[in-house]
Protein backbone atom coordinates (compact mmCIF):
# COMPACT_ATOMS: atom_id res chain seq x y z
CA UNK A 1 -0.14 -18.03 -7.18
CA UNK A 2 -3.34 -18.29 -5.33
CA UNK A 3 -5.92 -15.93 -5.98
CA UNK A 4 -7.31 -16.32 -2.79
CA UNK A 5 -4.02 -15.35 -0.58
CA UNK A 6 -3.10 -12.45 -3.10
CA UNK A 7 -6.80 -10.91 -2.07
CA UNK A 8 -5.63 -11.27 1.07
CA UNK A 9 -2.21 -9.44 0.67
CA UNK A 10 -3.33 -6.58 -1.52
CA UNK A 11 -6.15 -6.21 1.56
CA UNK A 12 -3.58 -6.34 4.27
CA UNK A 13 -1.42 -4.03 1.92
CA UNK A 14 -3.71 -1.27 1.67
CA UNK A 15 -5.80 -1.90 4.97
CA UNK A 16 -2.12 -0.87 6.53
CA UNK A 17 -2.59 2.45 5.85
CA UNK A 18 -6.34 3.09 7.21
CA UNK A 19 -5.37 1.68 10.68
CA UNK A 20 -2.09 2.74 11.27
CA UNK A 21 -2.61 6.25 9.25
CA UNK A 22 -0.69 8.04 12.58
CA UNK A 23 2.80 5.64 11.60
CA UNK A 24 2.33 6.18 8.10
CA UNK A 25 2.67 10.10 8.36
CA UNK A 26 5.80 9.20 10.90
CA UNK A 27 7.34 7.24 8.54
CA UNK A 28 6.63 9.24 5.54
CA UNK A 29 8.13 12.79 7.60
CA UNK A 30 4.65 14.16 7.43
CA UNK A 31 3.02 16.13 10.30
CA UNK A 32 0.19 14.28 12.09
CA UNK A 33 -2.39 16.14 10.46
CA UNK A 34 -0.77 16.34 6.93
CA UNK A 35 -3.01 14.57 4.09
CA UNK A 36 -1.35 11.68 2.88
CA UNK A 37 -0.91 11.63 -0.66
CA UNK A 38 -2.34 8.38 -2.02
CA UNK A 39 -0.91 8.34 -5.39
CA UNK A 40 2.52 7.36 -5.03
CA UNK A 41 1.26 4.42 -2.58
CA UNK A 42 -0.96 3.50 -5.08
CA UNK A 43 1.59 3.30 -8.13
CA UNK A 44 3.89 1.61 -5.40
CA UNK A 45 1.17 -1.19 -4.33
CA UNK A 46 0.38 -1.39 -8.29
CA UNK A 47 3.95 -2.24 -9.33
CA UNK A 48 4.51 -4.44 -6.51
CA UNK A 49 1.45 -7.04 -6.64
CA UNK A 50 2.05 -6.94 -10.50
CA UNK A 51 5.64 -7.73 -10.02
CA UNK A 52 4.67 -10.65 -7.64
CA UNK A 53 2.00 -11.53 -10.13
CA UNK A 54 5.04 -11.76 -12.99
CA UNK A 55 3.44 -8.57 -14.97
CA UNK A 56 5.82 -5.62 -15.84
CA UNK A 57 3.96 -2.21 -14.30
């Protein structure tokens, strides 16, 4: 694995969600002004890189 690209993915991971925040609601059924609730991305993103990374979550 190298440490450099998985920087790179986690950033591009959770950089997703800043700029497209408008698609993010869409796809999550929220209304456009709705707060998105960061914790279930967050455990998501968690098990995911840690998964890639070989590591049970």
């Amino acid at each position: 694995l190298d440490a450099r690209l998985l920087l790179m993915h986690i950033w591009a991971m959770t950089q997703s969600y800043a700029d497209y925040a408008i698609q993010t609601r869409v796809m999550l059924g929220l209304p456009p002004e709705a707060p998105i609730d960061r914790e279930p991305i967050a455990r998501e993103l968690v098990a995911f890189v840690l998964g890639g990374c070989g590591i049970k979550a």
